[in-house]
N, C-alpha and C. Protein backbone atom coordinates (compact mmCIF):
# COMPACT_ATOMS: atom_id res chain seq x y z
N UNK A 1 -3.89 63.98 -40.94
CA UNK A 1 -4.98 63.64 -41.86
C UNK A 1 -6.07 64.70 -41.71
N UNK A 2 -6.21 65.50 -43.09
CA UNK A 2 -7.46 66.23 -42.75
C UNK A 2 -9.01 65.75 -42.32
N UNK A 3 -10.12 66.74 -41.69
CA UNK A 3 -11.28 66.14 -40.54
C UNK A 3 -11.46 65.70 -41.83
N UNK A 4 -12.01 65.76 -43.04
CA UNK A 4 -13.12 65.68 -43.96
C UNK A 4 -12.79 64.05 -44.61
N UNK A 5 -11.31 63.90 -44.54
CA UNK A 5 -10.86 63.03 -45.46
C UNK A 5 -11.11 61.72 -43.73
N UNK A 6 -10.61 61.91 -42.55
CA UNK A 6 -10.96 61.10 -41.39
C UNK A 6 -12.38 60.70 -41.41
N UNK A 7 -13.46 61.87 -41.27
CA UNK A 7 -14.61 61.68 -41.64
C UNK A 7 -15.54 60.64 -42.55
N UNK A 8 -14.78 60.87 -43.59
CA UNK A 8 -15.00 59.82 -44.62
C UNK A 8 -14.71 58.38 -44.50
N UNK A 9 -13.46 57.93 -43.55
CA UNK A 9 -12.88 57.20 -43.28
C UNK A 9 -13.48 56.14 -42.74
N UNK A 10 -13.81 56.91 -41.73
CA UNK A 10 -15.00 56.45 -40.29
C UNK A 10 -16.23 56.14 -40.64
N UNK A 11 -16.70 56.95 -41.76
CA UNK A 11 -17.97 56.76 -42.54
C UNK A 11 -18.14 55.41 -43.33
N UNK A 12 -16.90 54.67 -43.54
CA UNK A 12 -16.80 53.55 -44.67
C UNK A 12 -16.89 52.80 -43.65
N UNK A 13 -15.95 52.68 -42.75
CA UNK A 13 -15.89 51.71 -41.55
C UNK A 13 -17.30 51.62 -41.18
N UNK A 14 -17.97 52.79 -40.77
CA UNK A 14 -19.19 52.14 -40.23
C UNK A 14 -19.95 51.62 -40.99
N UNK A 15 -19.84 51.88 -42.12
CA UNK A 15 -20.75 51.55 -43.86
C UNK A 15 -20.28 49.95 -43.71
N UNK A 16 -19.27 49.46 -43.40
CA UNK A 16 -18.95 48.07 -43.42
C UNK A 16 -19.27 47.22 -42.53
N UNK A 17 -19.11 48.17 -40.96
CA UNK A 17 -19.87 46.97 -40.26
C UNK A 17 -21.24 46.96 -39.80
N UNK A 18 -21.84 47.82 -40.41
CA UNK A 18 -23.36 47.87 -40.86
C UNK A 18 -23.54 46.84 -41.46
N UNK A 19 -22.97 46.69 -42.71
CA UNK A 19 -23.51 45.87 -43.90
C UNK A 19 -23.27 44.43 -42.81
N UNK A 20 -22.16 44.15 -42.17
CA UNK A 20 -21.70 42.90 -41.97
C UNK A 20 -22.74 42.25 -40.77
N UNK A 21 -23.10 43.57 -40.02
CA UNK A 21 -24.05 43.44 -39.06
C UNK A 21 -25.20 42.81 -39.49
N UNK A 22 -25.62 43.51 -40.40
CA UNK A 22 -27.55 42.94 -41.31
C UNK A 22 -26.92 42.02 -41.86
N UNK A 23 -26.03 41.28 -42.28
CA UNK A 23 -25.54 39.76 -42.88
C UNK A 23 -25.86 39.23 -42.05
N UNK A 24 -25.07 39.34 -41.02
CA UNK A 24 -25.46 38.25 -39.94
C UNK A 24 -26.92 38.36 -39.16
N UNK A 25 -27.55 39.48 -38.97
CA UNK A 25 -28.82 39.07 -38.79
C UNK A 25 -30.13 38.52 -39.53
N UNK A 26 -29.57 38.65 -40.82
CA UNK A 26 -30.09 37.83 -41.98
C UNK A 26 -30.27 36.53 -42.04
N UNK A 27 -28.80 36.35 -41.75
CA UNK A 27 -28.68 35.32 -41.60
C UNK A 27 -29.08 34.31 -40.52
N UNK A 28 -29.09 34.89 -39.49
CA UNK A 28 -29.29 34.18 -38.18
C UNK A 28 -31.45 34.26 -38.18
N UNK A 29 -31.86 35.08 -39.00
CA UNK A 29 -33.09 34.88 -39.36
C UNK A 29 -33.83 33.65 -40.55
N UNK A 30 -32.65 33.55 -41.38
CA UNK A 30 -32.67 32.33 -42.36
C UNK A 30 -33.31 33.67 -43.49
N UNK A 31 -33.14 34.57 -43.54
CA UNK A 31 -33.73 35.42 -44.78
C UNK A 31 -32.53 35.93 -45.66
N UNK A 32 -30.89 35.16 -45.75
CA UNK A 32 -30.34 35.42 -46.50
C UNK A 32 -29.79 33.88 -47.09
N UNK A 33 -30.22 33.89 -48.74
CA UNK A 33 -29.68 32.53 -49.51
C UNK A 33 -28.25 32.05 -49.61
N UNK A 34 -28.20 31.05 -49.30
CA UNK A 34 -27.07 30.30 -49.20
C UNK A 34 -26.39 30.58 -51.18
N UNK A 35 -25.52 30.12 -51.06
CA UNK A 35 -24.72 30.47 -52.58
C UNK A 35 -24.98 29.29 -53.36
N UNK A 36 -25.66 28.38 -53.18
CA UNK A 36 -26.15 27.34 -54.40
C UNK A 36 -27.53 28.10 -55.16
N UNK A 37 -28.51 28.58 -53.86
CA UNK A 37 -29.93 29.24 -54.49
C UNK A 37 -29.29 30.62 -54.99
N UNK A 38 -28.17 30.85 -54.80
CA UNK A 38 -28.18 32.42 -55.80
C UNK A 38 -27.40 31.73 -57.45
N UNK A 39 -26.66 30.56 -57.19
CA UNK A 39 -25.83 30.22 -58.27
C UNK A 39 -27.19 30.28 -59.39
N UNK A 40 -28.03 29.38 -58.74
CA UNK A 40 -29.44 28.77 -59.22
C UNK A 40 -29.86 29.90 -60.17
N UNK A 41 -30.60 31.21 -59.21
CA UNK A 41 -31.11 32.38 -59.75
C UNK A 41 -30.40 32.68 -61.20
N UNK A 42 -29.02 32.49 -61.01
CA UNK A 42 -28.05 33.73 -61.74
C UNK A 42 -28.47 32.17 -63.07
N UNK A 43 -28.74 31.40 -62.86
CA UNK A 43 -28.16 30.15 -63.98
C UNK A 43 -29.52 30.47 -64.49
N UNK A 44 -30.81 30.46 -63.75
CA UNK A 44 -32.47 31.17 -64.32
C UNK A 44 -32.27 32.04 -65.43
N UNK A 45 -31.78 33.05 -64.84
CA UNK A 45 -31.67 34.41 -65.30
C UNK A 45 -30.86 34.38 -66.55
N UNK A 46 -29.89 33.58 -66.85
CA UNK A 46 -29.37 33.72 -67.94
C UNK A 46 -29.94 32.73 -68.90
N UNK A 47 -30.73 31.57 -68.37
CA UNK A 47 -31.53 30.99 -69.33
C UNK A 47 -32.09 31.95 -69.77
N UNK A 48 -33.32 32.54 -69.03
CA UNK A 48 -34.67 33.49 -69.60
C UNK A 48 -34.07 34.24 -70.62
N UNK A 49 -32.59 35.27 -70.66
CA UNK A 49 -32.09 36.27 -71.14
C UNK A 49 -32.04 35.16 -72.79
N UNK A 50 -31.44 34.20 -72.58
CA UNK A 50 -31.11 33.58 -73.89
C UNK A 50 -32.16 33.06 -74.78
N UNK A 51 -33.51 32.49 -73.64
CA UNK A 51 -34.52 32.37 -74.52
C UNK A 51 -35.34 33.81 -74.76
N UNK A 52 -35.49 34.80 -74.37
CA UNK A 52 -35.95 36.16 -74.96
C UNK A 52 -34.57 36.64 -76.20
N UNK A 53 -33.90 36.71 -76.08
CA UNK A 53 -33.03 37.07 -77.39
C UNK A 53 -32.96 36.01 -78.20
N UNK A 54 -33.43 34.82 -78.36
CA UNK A 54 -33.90 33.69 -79.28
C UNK A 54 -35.05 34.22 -79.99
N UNK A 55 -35.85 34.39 -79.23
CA UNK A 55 -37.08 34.87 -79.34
C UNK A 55 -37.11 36.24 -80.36
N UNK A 56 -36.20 37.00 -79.83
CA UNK A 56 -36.08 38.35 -80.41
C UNK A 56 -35.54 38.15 -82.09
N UNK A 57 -34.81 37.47 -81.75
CA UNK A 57 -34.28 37.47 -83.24
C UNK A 57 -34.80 36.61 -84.09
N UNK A 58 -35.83 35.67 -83.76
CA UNK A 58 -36.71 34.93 -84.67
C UNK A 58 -37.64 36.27 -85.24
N UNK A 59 -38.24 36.78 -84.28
CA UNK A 59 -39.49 38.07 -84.80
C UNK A 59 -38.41 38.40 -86.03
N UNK A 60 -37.43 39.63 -85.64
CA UNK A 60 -36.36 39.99 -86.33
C UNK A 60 -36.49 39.19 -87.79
N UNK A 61 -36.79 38.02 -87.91
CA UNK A 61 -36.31 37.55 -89.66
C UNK A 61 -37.63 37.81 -89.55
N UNK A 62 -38.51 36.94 -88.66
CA UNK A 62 -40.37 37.29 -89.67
C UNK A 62 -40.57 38.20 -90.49
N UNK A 63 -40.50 39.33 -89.64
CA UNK A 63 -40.50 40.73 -89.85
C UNK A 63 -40.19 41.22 -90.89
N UNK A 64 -39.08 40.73 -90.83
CA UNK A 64 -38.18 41.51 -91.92
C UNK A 64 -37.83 40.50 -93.38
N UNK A 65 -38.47 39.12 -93.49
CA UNK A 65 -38.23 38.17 -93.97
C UNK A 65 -36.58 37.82 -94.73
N UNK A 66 -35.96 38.09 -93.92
CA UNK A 66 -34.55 37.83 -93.86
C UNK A 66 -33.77 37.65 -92.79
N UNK A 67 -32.55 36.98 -92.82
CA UNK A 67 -32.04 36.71 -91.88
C UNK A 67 -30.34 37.41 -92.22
N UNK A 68 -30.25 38.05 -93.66
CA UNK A 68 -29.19 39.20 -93.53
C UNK A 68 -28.85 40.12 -92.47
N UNK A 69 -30.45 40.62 -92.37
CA UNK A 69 -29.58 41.74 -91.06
C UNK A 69 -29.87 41.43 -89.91
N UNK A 70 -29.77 40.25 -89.43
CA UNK A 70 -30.00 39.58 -88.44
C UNK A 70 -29.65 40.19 -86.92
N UNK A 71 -28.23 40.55 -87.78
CA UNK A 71 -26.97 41.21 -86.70
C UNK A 71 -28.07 42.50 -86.21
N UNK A 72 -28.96 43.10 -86.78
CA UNK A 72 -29.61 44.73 -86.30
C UNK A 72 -30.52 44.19 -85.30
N UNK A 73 -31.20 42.33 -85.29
CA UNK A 73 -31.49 41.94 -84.13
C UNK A 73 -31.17 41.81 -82.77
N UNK A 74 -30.96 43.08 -81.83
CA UNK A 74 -30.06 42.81 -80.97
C UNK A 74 -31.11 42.00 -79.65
N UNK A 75 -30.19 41.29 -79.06
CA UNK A 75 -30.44 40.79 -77.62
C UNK A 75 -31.41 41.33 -76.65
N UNK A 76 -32.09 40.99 -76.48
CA UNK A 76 -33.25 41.56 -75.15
C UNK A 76 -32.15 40.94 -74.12
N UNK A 77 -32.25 42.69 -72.98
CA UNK A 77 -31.47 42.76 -71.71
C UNK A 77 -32.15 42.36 -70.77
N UNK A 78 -32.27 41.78 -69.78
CA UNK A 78 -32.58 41.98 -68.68
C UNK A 78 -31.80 42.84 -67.70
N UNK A 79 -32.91 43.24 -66.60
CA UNK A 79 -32.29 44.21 -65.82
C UNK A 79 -32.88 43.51 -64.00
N UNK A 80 -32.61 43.47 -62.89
CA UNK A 80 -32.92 43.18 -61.85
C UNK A 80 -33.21 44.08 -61.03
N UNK A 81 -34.11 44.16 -60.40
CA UNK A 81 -34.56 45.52 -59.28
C UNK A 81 -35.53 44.61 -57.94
N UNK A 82 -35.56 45.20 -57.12
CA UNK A 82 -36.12 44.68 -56.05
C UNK A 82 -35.68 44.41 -55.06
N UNK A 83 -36.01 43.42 -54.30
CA UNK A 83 -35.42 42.29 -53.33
C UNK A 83 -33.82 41.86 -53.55
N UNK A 84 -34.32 41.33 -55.25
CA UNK A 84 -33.54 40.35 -55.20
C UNK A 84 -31.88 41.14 -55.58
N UNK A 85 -32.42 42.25 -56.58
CA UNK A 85 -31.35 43.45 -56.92
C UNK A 85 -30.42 44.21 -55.49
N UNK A 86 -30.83 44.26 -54.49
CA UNK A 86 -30.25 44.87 -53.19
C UNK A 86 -29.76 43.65 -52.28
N UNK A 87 -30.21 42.13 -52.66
CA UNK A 87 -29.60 41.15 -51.98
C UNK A 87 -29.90 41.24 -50.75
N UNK A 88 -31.23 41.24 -50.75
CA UNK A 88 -32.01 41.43 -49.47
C UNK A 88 -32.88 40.51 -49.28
N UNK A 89 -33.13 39.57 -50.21
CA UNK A 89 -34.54 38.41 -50.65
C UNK A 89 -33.94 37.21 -50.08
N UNK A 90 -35.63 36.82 -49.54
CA UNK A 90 -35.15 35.17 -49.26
C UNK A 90 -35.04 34.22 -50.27
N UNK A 91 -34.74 32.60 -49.80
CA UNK A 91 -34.77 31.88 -51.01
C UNK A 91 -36.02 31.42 -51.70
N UNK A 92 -37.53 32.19 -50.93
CA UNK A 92 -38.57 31.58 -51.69
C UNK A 92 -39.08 32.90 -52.57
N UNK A 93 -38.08 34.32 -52.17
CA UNK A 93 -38.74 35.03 -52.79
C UNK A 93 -38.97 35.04 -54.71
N UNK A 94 -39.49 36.05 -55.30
CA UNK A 94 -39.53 35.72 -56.63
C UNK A 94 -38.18 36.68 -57.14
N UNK A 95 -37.88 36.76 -57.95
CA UNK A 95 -36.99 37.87 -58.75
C UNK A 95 -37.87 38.80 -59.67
N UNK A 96 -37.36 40.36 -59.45
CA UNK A 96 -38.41 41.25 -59.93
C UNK A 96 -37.25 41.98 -61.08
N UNK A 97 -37.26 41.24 -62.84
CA UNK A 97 -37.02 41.81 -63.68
C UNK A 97 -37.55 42.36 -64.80
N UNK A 98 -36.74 43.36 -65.35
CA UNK A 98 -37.27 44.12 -66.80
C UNK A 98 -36.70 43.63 -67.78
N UNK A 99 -37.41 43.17 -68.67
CA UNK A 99 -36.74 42.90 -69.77
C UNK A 99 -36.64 44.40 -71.04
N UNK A 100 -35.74 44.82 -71.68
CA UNK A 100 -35.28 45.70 -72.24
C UNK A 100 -35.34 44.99 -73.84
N UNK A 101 -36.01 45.35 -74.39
CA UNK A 101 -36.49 44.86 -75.81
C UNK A 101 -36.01 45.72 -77.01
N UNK A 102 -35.60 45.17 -77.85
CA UNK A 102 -35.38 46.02 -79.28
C UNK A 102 -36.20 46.45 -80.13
N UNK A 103 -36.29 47.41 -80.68
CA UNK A 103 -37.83 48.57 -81.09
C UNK A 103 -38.42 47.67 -81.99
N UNK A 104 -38.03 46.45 -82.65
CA UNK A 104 -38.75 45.68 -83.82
C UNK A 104 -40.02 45.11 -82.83
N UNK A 105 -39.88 44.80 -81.37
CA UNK A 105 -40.67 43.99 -80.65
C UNK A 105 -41.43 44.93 -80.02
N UNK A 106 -42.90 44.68 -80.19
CA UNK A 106 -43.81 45.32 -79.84
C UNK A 106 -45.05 44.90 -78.59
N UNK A 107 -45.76 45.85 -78.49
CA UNK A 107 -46.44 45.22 -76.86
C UNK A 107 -47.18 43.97 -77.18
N UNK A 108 -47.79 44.12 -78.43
CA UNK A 108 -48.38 42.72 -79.01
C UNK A 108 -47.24 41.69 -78.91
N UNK A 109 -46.74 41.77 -79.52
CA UNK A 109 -45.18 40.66 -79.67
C UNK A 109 -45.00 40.52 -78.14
N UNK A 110 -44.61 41.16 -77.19
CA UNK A 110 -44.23 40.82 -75.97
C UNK A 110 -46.01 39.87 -75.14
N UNK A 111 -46.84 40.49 -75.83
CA UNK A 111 -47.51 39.79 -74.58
C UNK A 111 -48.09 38.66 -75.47
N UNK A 112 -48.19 38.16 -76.82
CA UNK A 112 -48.62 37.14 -77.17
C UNK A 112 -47.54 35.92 -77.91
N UNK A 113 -47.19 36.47 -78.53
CA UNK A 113 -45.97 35.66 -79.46
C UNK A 113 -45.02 35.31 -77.69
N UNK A 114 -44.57 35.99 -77.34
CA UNK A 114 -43.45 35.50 -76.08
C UNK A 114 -44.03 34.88 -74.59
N UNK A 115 -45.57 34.88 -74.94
CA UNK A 115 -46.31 33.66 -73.80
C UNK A 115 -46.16 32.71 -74.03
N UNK A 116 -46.55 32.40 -75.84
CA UNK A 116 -46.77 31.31 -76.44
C UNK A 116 -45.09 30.42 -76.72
N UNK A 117 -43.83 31.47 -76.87
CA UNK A 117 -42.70 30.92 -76.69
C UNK A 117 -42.47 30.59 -75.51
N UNK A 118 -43.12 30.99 -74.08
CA UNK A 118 -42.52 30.53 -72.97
C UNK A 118 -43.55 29.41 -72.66
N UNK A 119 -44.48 29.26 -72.77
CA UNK A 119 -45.42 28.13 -72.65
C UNK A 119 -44.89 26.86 -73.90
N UNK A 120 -44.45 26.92 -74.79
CA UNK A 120 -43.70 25.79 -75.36
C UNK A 120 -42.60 25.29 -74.60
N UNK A 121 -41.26 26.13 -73.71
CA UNK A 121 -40.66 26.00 -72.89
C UNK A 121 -40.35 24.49 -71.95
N UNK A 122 -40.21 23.75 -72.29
CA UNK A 122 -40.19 22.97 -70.44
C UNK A 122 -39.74 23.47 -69.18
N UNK A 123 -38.78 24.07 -69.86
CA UNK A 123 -38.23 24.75 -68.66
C UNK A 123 -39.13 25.51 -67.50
N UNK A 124 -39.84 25.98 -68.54
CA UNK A 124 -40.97 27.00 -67.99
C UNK A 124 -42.23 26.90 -66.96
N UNK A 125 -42.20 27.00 -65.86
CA UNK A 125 -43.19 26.54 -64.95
C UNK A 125 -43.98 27.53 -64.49
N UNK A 126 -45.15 27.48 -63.60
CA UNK A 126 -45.46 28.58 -62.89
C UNK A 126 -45.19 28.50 -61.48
């Protein structure tokens, strides 16, 4: 086996029981979530995504006072970064996302029209 390709080898191995190492001290700290509070997050996260692309595509007809090209309304993405993105966060931390908006929605639209949709919400708490 060539050094470079061994090298590499050894490099994964230790890459693995690194990772497995900080699991378990994570864990044994209580700073890694059990798999119901991540089910939880991921079940959040795809609410929010569905009520912002609700959202998106209502503007979408205002706007445009039709609901023909509805379809050019596309979906606001979310994206995850942080804590919670590297799976490093506890279970009280918050989740730090971007939402990715379609050019019809504007900074006005995001910060007033989509308060006032998330404050109608129940779901919606602080």
């Amino acid at each position: 086996m060539p050094a470079a390709i061994e090298d590499n080898t050894m490099k994964e191995i230790d890459e693995k029981l690194l990772t497995k190492s900080l699991i378990k001290t994570m864990q044994k700290h209580n700073l890694y979530e059990a798999s119901e509070g991540e089910t939880r997050r991921q079940h959040v996260l795809h609410q929010l995504e569905e009520v912002l692309s609700k959202w998106s595509r209502s503007l979408w007809k205002s706007k445009n006072n039709s609901s023909s090209n509805a379809a050019k309304a596309r979906n606001v993405t979310l994206i995850t970064f942080g804590s919670y993105r590297l799976r490093v966060h506890k279970s009280s931390s918050d989740i730090d996302v971007l939402a990715l908006c379609p050019h019809h929605i504007t900074r006005d639209d995001f910060f007033d029209s989509l308060v006032s949709t998330l404050d109608a919400d129940a779901r919606v708490t602080d």
